[in-house]
Protein backbone atom coordinates (compact mmCIF):
# COMPACT_ATOMS: atom_id res chain seq x y z
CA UNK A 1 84.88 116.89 103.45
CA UNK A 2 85.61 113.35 105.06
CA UNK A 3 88.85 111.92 104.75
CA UNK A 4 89.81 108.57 105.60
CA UNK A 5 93.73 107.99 105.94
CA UNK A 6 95.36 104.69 105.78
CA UNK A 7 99.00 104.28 107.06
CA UNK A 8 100.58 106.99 109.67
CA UNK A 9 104.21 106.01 109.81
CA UNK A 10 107.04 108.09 108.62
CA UNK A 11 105.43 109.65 105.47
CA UNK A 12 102.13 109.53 106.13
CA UNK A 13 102.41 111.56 109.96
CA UNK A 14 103.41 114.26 108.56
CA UNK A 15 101.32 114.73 106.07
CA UNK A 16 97.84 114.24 108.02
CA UNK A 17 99.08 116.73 110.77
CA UNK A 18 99.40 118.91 107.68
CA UNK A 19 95.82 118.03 106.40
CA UNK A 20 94.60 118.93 109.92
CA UNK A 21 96.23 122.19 110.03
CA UNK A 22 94.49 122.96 106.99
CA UNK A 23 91.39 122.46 108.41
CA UNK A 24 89.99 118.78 107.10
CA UNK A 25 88.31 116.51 109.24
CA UNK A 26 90.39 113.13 109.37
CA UNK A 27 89.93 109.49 110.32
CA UNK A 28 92.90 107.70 110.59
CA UNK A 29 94.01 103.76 110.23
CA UNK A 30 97.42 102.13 111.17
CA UNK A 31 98.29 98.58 111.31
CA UNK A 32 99.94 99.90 114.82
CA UNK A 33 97.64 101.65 116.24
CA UNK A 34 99.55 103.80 118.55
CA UNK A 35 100.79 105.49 115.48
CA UNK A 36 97.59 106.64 114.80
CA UNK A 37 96.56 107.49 118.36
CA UNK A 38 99.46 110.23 118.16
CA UNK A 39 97.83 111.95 116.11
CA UNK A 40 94.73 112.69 118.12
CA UNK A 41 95.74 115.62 119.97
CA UNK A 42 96.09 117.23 116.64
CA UNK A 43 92.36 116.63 116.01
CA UNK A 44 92.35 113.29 114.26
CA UNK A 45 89.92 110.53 115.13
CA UNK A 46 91.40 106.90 114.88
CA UNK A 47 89.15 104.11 113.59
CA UNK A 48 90.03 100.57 115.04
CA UNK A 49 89.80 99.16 110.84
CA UNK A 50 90.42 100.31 107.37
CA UNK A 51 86.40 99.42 106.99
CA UNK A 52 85.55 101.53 109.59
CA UNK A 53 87.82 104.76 108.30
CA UNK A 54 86.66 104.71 105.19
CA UNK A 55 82.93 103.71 105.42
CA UNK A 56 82.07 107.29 105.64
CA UNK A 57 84.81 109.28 103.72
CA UNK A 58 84.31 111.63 100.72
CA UNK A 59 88.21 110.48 100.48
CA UNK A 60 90.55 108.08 101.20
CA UNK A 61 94.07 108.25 101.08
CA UNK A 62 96.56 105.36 101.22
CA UNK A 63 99.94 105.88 102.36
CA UNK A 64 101.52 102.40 102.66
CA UNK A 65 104.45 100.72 101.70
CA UNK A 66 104.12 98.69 98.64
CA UNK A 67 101.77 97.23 96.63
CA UNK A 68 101.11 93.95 98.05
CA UNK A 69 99.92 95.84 101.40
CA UNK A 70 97.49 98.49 99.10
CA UNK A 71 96.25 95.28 97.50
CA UNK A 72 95.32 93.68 100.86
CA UNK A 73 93.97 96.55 102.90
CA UNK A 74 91.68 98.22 99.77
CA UNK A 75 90.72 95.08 98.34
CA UNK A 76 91.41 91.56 100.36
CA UNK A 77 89.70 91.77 103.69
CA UNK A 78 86.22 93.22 101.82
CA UNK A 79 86.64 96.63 101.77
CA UNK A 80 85.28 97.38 98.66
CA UNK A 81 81.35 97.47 99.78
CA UNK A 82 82.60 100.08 102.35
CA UNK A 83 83.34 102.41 100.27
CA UNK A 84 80.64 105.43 99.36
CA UNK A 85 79.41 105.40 95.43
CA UNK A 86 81.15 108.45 94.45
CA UNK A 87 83.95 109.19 96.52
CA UNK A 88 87.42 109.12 95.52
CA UNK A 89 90.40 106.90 96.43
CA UNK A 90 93.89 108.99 96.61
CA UNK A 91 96.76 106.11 96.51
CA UNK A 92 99.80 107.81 97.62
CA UNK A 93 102.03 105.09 97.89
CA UNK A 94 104.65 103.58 95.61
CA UNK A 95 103.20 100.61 93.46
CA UNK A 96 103.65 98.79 90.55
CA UNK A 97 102.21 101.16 87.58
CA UNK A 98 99.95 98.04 86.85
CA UNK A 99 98.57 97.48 89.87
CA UNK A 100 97.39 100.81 89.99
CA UNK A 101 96.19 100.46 86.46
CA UNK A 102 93.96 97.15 88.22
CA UNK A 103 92.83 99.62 90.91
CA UNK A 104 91.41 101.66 88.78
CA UNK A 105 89.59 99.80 86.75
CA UNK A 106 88.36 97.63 89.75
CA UNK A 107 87.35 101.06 91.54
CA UNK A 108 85.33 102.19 88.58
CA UNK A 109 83.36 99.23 88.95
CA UNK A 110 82.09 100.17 91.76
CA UNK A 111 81.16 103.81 91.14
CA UNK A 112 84.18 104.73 92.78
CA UNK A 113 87.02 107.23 92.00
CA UNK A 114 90.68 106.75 91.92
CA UNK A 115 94.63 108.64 91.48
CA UNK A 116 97.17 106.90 91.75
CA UNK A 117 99.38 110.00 93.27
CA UNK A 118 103.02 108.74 94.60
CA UNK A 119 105.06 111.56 96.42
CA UNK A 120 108.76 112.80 96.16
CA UNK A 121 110.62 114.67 98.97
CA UNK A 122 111.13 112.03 101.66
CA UNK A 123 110.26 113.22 105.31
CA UNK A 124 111.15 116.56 104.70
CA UNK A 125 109.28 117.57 102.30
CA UNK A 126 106.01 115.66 103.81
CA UNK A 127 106.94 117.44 107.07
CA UNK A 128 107.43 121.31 104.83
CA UNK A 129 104.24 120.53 102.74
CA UNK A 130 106.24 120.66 99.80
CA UNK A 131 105.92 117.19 98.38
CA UNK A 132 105.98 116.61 94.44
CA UNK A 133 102.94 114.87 94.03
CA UNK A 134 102.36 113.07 90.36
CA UNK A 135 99.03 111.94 89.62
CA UNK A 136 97.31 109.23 86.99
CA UNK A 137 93.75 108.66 86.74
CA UNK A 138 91.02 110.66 85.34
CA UNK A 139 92.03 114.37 85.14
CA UNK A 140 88.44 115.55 85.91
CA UNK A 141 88.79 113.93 89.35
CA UNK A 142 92.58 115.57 89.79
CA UNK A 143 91.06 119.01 89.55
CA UNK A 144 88.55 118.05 92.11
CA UNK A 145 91.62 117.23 94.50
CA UNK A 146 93.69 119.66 93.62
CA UNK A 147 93.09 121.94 96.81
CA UNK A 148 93.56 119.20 98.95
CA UNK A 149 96.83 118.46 97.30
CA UNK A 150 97.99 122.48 98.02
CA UNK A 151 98.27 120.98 101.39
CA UNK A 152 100.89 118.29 100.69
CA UNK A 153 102.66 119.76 98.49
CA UNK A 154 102.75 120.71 94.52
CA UNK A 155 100.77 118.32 92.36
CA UNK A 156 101.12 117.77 88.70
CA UNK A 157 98.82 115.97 86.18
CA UNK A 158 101.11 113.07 84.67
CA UNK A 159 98.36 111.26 82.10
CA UNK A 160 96.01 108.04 82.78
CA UNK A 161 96.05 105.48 85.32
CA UNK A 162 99.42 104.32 86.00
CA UNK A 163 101.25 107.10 84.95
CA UNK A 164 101.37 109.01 88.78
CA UNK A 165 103.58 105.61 89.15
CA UNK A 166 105.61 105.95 86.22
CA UNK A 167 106.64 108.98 87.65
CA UNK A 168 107.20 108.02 90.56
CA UNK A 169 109.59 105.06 88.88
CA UNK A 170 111.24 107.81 87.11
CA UNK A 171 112.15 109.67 89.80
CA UNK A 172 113.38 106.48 92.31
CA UNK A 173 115.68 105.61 89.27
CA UNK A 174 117.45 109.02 89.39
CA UNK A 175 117.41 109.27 93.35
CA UNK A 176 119.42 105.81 93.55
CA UNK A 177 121.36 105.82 90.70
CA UNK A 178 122.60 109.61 91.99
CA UNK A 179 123.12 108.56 95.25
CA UNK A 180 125.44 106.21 94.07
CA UNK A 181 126.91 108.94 92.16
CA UNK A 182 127.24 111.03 94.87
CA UNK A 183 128.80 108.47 97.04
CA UNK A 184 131.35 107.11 94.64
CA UNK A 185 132.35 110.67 93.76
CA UNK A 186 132.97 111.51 97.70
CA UNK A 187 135.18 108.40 98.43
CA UNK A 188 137.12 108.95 94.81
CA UNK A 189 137.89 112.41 96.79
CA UNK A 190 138.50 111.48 99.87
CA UNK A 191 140.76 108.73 98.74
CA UNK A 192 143.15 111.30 96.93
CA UNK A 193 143.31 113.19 99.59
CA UNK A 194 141.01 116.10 99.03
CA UNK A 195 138.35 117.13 101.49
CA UNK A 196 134.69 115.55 100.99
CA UNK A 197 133.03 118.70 102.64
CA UNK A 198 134.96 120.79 100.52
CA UNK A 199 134.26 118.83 96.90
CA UNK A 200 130.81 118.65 98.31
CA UNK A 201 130.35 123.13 98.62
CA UNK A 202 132.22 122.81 95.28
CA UNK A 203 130.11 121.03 93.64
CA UNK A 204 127.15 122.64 94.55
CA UNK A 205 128.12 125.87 92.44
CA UNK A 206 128.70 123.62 89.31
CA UNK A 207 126.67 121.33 86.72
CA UNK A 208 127.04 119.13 89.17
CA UNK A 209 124.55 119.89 91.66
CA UNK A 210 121.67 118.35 92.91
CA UNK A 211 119.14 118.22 95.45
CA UNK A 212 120.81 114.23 96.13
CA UNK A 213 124.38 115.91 96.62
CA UNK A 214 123.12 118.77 99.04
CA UNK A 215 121.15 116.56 101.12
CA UNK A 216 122.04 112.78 100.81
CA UNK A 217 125.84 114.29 100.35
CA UNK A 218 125.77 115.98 103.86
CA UNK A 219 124.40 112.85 105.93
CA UNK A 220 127.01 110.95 104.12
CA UNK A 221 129.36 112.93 105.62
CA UNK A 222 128.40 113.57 108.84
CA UNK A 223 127.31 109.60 108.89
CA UNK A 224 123.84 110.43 109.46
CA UNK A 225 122.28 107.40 108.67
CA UNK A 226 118.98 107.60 110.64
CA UNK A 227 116.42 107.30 107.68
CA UNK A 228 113.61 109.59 105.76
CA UNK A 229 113.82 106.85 102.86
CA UNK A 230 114.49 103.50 104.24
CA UNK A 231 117.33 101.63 101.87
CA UNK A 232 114.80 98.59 101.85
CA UNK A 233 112.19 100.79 100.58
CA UNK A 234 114.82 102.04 98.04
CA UNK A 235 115.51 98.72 96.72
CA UNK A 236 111.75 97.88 96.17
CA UNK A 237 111.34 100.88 94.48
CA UNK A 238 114.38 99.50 91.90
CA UNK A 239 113.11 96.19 91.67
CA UNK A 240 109.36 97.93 90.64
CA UNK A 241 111.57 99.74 87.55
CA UNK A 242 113.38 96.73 86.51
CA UNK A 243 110.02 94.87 86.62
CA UNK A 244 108.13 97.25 84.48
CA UNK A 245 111.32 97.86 82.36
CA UNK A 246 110.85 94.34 81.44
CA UNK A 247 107.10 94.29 80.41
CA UNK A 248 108.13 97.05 78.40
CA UNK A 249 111.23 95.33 76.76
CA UNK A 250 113.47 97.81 78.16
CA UNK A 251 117.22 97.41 79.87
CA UNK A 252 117.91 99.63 82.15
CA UNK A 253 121.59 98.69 82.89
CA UNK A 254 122.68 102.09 85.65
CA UNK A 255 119.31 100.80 87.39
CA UNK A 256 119.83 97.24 87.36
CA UNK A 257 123.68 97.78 89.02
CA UNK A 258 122.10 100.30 91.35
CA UNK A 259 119.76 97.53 92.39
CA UNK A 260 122.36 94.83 92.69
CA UNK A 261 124.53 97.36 95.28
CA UNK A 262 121.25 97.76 97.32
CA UNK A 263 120.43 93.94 97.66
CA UNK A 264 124.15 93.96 99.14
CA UNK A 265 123.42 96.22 101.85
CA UNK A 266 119.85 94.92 102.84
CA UNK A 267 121.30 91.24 102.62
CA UNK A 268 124.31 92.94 105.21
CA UNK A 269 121.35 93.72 107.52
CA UNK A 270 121.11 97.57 106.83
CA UNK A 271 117.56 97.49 105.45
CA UNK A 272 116.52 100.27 108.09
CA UNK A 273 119.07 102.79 107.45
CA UNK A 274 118.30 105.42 105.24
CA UNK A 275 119.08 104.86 101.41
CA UNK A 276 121.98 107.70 101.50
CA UNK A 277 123.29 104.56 103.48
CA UNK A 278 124.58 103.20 100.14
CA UNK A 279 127.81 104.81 100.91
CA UNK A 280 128.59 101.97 103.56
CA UNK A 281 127.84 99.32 100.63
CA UNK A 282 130.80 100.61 98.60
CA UNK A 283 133.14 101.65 101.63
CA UNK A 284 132.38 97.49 102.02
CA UNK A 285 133.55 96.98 98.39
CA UNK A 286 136.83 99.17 98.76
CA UNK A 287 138.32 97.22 102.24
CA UNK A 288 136.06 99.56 104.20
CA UNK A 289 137.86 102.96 103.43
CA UNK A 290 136.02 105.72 104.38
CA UNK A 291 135.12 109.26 103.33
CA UNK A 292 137.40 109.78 106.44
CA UNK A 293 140.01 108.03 105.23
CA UNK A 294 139.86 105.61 108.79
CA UNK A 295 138.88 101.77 108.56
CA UNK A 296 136.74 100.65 110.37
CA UNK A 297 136.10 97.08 112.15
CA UNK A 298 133.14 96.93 110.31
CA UNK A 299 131.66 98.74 106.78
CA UNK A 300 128.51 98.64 108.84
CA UNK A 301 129.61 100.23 112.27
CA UNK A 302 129.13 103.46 111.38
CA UNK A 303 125.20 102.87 111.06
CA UNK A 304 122.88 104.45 113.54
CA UNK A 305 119.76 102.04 113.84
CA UNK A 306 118.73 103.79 116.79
């Protein structure tokens, strides 16, 4: 089996080192190239276009960062007559349910197959293999996959088209609205006096816990700001929610105040830092009090961009 993967930055490394180590033969594509050229003394060839990568895969997998850029690489520079009649298109990125939904249908067109199969687990979890993977499209064609997604992780069957996304929209809205949580719970401690690291080991024994307070609450603590989850990425991941909230007639108030905090911090230049980084956002609100109880010159000094 041929597979053809599209984007090799922080996710999607990873992830083809682990397809590699299970033994699949991979082409790879990055807008940097260099990012792709890392990967060839793990066995991975590098193709110098997306045409080229995927002209003779069995698969292709996109791993990109929003929909816009999917849109342009799979569709707007005339890749679609490069694909082989038959094979199957894996999007693992984060888009707009619809757009997938348009992907589909504009892939079946062609004679081509296509999941729409965002992950969960950040950088660690791409780098442990043990991604949740949720998948829309045609559940004949999951099966098909489903080996290949042993490799990345678990995978689950979520419905048709789309629905891999509305997962994935699902999920983003309890990762930021619980790091908020998380955050505004640790200051409220740490501003009475009580110790963060302590409330946090606390916590963890109680109704309380989460996978967002073990991880995201320990980098808030130690400041460890360096991302897995970019907070920019974070915030387009909100905005995709409120979008399709809308079509659907929905408000979705915890989301939309989640979103608001994050435009504060990417508009205060922190796009890069990781989206635990929404701690320094509401240090900013309270006269830049900290989970150490020391001001600081700046809400924003505390960020590593490096």
């Amino acid at each position: 089996m041929k597979i053809a993967f599209l984007g090799t930055g922080l996710m999607g490394r990873p992830m083809v080192i682990n397809l590699l180590n299970a033994g699949y033969k991979l082409t790879l594509w990055n807008r940097t190239r260099s990012k792709a050229e890392a990967l060839i003394s793990y066995g991975a060839e590098v193709a110098d276009t997306a045409a080229q990568a995927i002209a003779d895969a069995d698969i292709t997998i996109t791993m990109l960062e929003n929909g816009p850029i999917v849109d342009q690489v799979l569709f707007n520079t005339g890749q679609p007559a490069s694909f082989k009649r038959g094979s199957t298109v894996i999007d693992m990125s984060s888009i707009p349910p619809e757009l997938a939904k348009q992907h589909f249908a504009r892939f079946k067109h062609i004679g081509v197959n296509y999941l729409d199969a965002p992950v969960s687990g950040g950088t660690v979890g791409a780098q442990q293999a043990s991604l949740a993977i949720m998948a829309g499209g045609e559940k004949t064609v999951f099966d098909r996959c489903h080996t290949l997604f042993t490799a990345l992780g678990k995978a689950t069957y979520i419905g048709p088209a789309g629905s891999g996304q509305l997962a994935k929209c699902a999920n983003q809205a309890i990762v930021g609205i619980t790091i908020g949580a998380v955050a505004e719970a640790l200051l409220l401690a740490a501003q009475g006096g009580a110790d963060p690291a302590a409330v946090r080991e606390a916590l963890l024994g109680g109704f309380a816990s989460s996978r967002i307070l073990e991880l995201h609450g320990q980098r808030m603590i130690d400041r460890e700001f360096n991302p897995g989850a970019t907070s920019r990425v974070q915030l387009k991941d909100l905005r995709t929610i409120l979008d399709t909230a809308q079509a659907e007639a929905l408000y979705l108030p915890l989301v939309q105040q989640t979103y608001d905090q994050y435009q504060n911090l990417v508009n205060n230049g922190l796009e890069e830092v990781d989206h635990s980084g929404l701690l320094l956002q509401l240090e900013r609100l309270n006269g830049n009090r900290t989970l150490n109880n020391k001001a600081t010159t700046s809400p924003y000094d505390s960020a590593d961009h490096t």
